[in-house]
Protein backbone atom coordinates (compact mmCIF):
# COMPACT_ATOMS: atom_id res chain seq x y z
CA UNK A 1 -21.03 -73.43 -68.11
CA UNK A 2 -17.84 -73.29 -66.64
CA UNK A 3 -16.79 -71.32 -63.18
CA UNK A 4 -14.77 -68.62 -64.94
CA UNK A 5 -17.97 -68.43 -67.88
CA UNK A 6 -20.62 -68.14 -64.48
CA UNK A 7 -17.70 -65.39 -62.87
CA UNK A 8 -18.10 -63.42 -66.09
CA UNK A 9 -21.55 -63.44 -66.23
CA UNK A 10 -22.01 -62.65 -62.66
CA UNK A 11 -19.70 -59.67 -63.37
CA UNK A 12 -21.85 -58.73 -66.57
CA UNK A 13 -24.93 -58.95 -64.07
CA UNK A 14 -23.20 -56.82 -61.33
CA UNK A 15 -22.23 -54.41 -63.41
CA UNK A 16 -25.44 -54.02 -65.09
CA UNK A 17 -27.47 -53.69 -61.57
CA UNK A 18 -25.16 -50.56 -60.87
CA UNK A 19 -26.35 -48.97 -64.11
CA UNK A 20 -29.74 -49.70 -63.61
CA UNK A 21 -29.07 -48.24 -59.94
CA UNK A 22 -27.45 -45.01 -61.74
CA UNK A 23 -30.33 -44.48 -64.44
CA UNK A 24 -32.98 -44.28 -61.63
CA UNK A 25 -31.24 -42.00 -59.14
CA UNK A 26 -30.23 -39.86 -62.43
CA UNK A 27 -33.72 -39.86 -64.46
CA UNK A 28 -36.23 -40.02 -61.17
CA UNK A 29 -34.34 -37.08 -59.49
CA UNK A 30 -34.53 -34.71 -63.14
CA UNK A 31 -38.24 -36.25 -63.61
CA UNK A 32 -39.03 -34.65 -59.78
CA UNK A 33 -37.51 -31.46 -61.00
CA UNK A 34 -39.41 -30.97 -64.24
CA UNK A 35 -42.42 -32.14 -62.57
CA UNK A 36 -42.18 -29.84 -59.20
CA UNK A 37 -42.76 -32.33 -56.77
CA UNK A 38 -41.54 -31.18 -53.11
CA UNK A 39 -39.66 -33.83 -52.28
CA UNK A 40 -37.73 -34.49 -55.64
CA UNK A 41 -35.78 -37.59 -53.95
CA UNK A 42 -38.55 -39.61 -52.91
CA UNK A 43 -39.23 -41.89 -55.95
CA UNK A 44 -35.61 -42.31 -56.73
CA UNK A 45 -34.77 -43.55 -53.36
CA UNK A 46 -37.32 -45.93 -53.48
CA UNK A 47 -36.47 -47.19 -56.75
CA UNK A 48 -32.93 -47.62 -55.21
CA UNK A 49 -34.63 -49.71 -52.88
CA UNK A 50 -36.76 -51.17 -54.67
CA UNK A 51 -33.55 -52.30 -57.00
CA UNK A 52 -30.89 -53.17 -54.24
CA UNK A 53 -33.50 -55.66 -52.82
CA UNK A 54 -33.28 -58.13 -55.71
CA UNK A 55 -32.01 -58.43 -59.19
CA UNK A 56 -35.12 -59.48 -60.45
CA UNK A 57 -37.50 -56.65 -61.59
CA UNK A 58 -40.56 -56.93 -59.49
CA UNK A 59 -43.57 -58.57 -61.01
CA UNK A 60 -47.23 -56.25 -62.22
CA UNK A 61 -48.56 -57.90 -58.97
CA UNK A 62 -46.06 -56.66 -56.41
CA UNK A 63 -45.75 -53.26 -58.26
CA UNK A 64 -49.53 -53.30 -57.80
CA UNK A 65 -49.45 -53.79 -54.39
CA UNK A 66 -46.73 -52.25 -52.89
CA UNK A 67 -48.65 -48.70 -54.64
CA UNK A 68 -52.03 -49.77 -52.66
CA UNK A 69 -49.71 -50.71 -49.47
CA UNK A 70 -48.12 -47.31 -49.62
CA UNK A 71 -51.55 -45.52 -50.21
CA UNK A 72 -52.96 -47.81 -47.17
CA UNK A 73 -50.10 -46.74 -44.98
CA UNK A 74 -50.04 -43.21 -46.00
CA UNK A 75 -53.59 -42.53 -45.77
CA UNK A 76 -53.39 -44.31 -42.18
CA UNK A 77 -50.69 -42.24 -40.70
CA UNK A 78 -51.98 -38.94 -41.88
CA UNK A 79 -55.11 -39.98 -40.00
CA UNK A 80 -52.87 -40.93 -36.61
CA UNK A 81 -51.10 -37.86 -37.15
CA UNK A 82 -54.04 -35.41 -37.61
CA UNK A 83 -55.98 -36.91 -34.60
CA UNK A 84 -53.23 -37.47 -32.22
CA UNK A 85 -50.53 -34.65 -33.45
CA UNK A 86 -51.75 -32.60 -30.41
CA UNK A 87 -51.09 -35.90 -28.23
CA UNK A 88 -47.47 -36.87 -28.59
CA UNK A 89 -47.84 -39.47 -26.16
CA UNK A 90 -50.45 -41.22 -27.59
CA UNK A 91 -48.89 -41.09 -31.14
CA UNK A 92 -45.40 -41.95 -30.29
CA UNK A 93 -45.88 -45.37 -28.94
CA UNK A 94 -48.02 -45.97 -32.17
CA UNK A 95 -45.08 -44.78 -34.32
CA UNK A 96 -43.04 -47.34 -31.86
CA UNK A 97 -44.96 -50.31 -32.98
CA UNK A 98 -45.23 -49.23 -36.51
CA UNK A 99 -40.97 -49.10 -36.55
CA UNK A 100 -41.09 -52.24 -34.72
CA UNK A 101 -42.52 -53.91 -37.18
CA UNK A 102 -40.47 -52.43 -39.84
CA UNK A 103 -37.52 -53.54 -38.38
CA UNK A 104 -38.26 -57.02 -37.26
CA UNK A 105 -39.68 -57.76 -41.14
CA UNK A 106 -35.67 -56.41 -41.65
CA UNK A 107 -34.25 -58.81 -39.26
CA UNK A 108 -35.97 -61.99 -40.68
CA UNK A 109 -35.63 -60.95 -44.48
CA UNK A 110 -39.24 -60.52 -45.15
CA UNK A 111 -41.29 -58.04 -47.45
CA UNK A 112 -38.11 -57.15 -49.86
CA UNK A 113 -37.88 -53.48 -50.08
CA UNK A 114 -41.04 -53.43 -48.18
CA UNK A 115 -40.09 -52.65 -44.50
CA UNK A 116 -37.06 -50.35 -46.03
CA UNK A 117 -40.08 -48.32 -47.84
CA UNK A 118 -42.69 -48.12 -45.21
CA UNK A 119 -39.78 -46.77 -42.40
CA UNK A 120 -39.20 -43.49 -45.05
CA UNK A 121 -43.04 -43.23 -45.07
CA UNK A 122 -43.94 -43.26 -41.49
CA UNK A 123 -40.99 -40.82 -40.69
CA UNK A 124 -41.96 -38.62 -44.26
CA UNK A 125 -45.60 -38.52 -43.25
CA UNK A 126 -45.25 -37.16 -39.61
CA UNK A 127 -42.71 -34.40 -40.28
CA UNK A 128 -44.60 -33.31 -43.24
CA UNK A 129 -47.95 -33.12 -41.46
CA UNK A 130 -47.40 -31.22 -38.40
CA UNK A 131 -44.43 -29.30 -39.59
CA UNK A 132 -45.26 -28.78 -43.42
CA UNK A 133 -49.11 -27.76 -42.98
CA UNK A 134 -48.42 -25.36 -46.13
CA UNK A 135 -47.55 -27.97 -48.41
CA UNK A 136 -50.22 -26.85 -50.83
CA UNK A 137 -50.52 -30.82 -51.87
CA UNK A 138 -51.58 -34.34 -50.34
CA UNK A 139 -49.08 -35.54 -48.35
CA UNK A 140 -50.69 -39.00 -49.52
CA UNK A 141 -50.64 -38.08 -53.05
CA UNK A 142 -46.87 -37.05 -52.70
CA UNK A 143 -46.32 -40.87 -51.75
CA UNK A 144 -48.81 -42.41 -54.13
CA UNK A 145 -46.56 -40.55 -56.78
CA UNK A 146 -43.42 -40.80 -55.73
CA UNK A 147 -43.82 -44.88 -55.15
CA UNK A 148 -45.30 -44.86 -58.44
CA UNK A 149 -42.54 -43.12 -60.37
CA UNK A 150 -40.02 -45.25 -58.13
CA UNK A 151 -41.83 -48.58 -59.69
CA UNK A 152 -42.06 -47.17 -62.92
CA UNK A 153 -38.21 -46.10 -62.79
CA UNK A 154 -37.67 -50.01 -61.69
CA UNK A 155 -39.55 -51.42 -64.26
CA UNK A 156 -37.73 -48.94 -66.86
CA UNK A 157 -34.07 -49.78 -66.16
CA UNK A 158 -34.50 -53.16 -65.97
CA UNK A 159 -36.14 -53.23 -69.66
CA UNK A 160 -33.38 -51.37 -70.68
CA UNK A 161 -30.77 -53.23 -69.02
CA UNK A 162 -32.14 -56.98 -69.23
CA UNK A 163 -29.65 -59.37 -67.46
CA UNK A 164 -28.17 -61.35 -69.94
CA UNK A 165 -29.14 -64.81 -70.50
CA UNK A 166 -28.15 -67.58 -68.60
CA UNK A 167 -28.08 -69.67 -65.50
CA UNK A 168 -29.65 -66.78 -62.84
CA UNK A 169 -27.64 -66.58 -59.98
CA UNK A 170 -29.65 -64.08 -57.32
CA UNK A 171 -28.01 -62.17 -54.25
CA UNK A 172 -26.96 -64.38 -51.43
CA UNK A 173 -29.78 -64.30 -48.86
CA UNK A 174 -28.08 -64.49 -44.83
CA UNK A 175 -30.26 -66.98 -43.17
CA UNK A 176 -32.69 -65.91 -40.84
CA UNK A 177 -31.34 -65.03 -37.38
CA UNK A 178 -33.01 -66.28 -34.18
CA UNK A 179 -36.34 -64.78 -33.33
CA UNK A 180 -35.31 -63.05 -29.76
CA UNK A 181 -32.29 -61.58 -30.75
CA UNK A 182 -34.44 -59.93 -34.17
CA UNK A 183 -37.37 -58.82 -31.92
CA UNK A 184 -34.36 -57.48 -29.08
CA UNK A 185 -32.50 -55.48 -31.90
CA UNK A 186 -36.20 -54.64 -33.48
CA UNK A 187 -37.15 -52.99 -30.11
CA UNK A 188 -34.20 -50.94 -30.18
CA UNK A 189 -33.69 -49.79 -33.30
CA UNK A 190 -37.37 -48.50 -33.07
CA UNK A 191 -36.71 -46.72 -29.80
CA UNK A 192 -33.75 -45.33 -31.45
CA UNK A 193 -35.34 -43.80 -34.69
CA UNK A 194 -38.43 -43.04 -32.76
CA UNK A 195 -36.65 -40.53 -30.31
CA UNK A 196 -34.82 -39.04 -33.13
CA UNK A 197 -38.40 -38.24 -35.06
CA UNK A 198 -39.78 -36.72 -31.53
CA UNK A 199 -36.64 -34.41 -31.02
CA UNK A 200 -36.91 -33.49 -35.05
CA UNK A 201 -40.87 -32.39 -34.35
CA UNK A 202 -39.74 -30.64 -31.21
CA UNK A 203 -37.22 -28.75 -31.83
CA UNK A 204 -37.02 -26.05 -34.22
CA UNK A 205 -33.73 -26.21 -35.47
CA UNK A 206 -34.39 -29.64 -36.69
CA UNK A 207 -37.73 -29.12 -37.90
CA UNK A 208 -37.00 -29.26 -41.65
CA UNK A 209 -34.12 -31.54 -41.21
CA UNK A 210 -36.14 -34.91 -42.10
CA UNK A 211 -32.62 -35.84 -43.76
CA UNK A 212 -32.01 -37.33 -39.97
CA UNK A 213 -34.39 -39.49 -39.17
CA UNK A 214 -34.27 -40.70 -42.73
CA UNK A 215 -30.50 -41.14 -42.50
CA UNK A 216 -30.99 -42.97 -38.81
CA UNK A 217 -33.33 -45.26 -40.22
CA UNK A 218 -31.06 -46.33 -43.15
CA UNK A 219 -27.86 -47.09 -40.96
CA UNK A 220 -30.12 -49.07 -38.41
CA UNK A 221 -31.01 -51.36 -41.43
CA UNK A 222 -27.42 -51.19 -42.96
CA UNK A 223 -25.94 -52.85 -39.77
CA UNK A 224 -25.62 -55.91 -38.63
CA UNK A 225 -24.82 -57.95 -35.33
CA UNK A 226 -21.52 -59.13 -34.98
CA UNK A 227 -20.16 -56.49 -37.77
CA UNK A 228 -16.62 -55.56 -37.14
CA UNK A 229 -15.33 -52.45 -35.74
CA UNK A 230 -13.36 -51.74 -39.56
CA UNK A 231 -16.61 -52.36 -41.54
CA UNK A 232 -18.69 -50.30 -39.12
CA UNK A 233 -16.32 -47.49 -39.41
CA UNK A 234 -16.08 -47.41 -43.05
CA UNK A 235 -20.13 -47.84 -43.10
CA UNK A 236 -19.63 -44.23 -41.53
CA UNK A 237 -17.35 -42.87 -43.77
CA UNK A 238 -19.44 -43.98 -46.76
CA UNK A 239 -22.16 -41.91 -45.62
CA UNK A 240 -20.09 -39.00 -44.60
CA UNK A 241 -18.61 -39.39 -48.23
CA UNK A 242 -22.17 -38.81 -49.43
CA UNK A 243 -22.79 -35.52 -47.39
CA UNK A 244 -19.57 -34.08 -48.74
CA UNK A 245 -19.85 -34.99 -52.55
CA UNK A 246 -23.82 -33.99 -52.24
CA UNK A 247 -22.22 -30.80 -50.75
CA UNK A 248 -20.07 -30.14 -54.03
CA UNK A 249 -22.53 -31.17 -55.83
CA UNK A 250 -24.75 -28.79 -54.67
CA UNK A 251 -22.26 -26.02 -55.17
CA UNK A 252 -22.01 -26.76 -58.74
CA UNK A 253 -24.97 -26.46 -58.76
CA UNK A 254 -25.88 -23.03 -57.91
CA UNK A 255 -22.91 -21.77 -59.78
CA UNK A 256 -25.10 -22.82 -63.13
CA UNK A 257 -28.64 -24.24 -61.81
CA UNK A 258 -29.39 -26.12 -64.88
CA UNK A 259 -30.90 -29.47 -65.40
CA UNK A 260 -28.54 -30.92 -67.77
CA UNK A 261 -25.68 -30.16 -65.01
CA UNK A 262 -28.04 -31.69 -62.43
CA UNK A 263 -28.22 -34.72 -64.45
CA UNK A 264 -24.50 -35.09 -65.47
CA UNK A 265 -23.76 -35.05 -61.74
CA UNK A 266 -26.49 -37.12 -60.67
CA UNK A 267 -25.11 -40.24 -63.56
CA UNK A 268 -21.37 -39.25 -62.19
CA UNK A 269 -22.06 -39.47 -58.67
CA UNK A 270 -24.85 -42.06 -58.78
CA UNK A 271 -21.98 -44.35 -60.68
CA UNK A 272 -19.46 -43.80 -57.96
CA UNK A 273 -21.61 -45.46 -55.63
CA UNK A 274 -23.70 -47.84 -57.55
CA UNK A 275 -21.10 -50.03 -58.66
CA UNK A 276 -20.33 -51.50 -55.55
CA UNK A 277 -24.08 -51.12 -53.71
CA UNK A 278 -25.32 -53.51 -56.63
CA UNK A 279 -22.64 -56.03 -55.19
CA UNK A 280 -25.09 -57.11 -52.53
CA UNK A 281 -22.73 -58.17 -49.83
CA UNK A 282 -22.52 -55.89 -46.43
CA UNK A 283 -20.31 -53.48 -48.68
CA UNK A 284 -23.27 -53.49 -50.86
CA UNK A 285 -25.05 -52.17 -48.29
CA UNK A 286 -22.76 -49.45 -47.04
CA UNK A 287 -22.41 -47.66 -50.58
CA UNK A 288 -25.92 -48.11 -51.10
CA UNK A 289 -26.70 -46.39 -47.94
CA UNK A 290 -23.75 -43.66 -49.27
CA UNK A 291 -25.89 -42.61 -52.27
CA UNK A 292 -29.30 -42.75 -50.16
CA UNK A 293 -27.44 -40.21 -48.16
CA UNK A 294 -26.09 -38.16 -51.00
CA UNK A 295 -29.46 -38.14 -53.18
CA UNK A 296 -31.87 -36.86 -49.88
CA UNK A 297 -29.10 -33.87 -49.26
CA UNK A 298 -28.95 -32.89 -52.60
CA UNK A 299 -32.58 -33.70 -53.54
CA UNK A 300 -33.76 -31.27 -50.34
CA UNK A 301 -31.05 -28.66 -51.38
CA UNK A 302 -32.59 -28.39 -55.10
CA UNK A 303 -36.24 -28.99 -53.59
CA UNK A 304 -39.08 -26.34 -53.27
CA UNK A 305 -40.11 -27.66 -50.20
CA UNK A 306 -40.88 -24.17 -48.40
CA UNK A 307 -38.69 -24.11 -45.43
CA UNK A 308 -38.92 -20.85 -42.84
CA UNK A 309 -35.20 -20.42 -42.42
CA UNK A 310 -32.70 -20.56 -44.95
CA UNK A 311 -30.25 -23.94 -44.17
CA UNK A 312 -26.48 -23.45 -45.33
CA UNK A 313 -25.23 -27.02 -46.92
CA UNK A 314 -22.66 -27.32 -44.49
CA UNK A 315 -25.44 -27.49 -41.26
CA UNK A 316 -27.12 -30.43 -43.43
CA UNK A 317 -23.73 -32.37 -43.44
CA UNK A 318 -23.69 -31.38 -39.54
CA UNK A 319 -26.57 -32.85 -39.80
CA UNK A 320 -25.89 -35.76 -41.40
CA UNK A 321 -22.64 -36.58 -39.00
CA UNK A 322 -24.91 -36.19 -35.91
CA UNK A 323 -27.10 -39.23 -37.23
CA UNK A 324 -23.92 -41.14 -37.99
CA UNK A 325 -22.98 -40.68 -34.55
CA UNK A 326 -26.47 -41.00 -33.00
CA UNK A 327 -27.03 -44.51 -34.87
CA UNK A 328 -23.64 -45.45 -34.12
CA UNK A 329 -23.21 -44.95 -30.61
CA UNK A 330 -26.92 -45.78 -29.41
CA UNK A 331 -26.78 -49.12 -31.61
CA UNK A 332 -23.33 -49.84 -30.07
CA UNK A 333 -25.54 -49.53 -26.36
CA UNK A 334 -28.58 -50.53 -26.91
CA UNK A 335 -28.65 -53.64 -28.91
CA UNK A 336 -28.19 -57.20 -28.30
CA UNK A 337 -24.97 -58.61 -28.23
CA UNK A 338 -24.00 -60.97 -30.94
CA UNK A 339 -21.82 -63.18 -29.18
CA UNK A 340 -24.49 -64.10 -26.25
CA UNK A 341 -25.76 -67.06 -27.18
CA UNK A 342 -29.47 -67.84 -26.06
CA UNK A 343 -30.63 -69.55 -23.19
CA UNK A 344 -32.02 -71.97 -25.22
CA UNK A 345 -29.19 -72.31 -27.44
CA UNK A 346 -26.58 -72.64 -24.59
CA UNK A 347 -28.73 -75.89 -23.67
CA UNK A 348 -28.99 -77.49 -26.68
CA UNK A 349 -25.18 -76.63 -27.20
CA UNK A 350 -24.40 -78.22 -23.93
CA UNK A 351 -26.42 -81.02 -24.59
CA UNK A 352 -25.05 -82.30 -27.46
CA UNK A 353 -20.69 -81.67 -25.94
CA UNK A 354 -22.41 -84.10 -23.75
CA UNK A 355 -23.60 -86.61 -26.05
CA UNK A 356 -19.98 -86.39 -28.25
CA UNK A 357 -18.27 -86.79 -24.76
């Protein structure tokens, strides 16, 4: 095939990842709604995830067990959380090392969607438990579900979007970085989204505000060492963008609260975005992040999730700018600097200028 036939096709491919991308924000979010679940956002964000991490639809086996993972995980932390919710110092640290984990699988491109999905979990699980005790459902069962119907939505677009045939060309993979630096960003970015969780379970205010942490959590894993000041800044705008059109979205919304206006705006929006998220590249990233953002504001505006004080759209977007800033700023301290070069590597470096010399 020839390089402007494999540019075509590449295009064809792109642009059918961003409707596959806009059919599972659009159909999981309605399906949430007709079915009542609490947290109406859940399964489409993961089948954004689940998406955005390859091309490829995932295979029965990996759908398999990424479900018993999640149940695994789930059942695990509502355990932690129900023995040690009385003992934040105990459960903290244990949180720690669970985001730790998370986040180094990130750094060295392991597990897919994997570490992306259990981070929402073990922040979900948490809030839910010892703020939400009135849920009237399984906190586990709201995951089991809502990674099922994010599979299911996966599995759906793809069969009725198929790439076209060809020579496959996948997303570029960035090669795995060195294994301090990971594990010195990985400790940081944990610390970071773990003191973010403890002041959402401690103060009131920010109780029912789980669109933080979540929001926290996907800008850790959206940037990157060495990113420039331009693409950092429009990484923030992106995700303001999705506060404000989840905003007017939502005001549309209660002018006629009506599914078939939910799901024109959802395909509208979820378009705007997807296009360039199913790129792949670190703009890929960035608008992907942008409808993350916009679907969790608009799916906990629309959501029964009993709250005990009524939250005006506008403090959500407050909230959503204080993450931007929190991740921003504390990343910008905190982690490792991408120009240091190792010990290691500064001796190897040094011994091979002496060997050309």
């Amino acid at each position: 095939m020839s390089i402007d036939g494999q540019a075509a096709l590449e295009l064809l491919r792109i642009k059918r990842q961003g409707l596959r991308v806009a059919l599972a924000a659009t159909v999981g979010l309605c399906t949430g709604l007709v079915l009542g679940d609490i947290l109406p956002f859940l399964a489409p964000l993961f089948a954004i995830q689940f998406l955005l991490a390859s091309r490829r639809a995932p295979a029965l086996s990996q759908g398999l067990i990424t479900l018993l993972v999640s149940l695994l995980t789930g059942a695990l932390l509502v355990c932690m959380t129900g023995m040690l919710g009385e003992r934040p110092w105990v459960l903290l640290p244990v949180l720690w090392l669970f985001y730790f984990a998370c986040f180094t699988a990130q750094g060295q491109q392991q597990g897919g969607a994997g570490p992306a999905l259990m981070l929402v979990i073990a922040i979900v699980v948490p809030m839910l438990d010892i703020v939400q005790r009135d849920l009237g459902e399984s906190i586990v069962l709201v995951l089991v579900k809502a990674v099922s119907l994010g599979l299911l939505l996966t599995w759906g677009a793809h069969a009725l979007l198929p790439d076209p045939a060809g020579e496959y060309t996948d997303q570029q993979i960035a090669q795995p970085r060195e294994l301090t630096l990971v594990i010195h960003q990985a400790m940081a970015s944990a610390a970071i989204l773990l003191a973010m969780v403890a002041l959402c379970l401690s103060a009131p205010r920010l109780a029912t505000a789980m669109v933080v942490p979540i929001t926290v959590a996907s800008l850790l894993s959206q940037f990157s060492l060495g990113m420039s000041s331009r693409t950092a800044l429009g990484l923030v705008m992106v995700n303001l963008l999705g506060g404000v059109v989840a905003s007017l979205a939502f005001t549309l919304f209660e002018l006629r609260p009506t599914l078939w206006l939910v799901a024109l705006i959802l395909l509208l929006v979820s378009l705007l975005f997807a296009g360039k998220a199913a790129i792949g590249n670190t703009a890929g990233k960035v608008f992907g992040g942008g409808l993350m953002t916009f679907l969790i504001l608009f799916g906990l505006g629309v959501s029964p999730l009993p709250t005990e004080t009524p939250q005006l759209f506008s403090t959500r977007i407050a909230y959503v700018l204080f993450a931007v800033v929190y991740a921003v700023g504390l990343a910008a301290l905190l982690w490792p600097r991408a120009g240091v070069m190792p010990a290691e590597a500064a001796d190897a470096h040094r011994s091979l200028s002496s060997v050309d010399q």
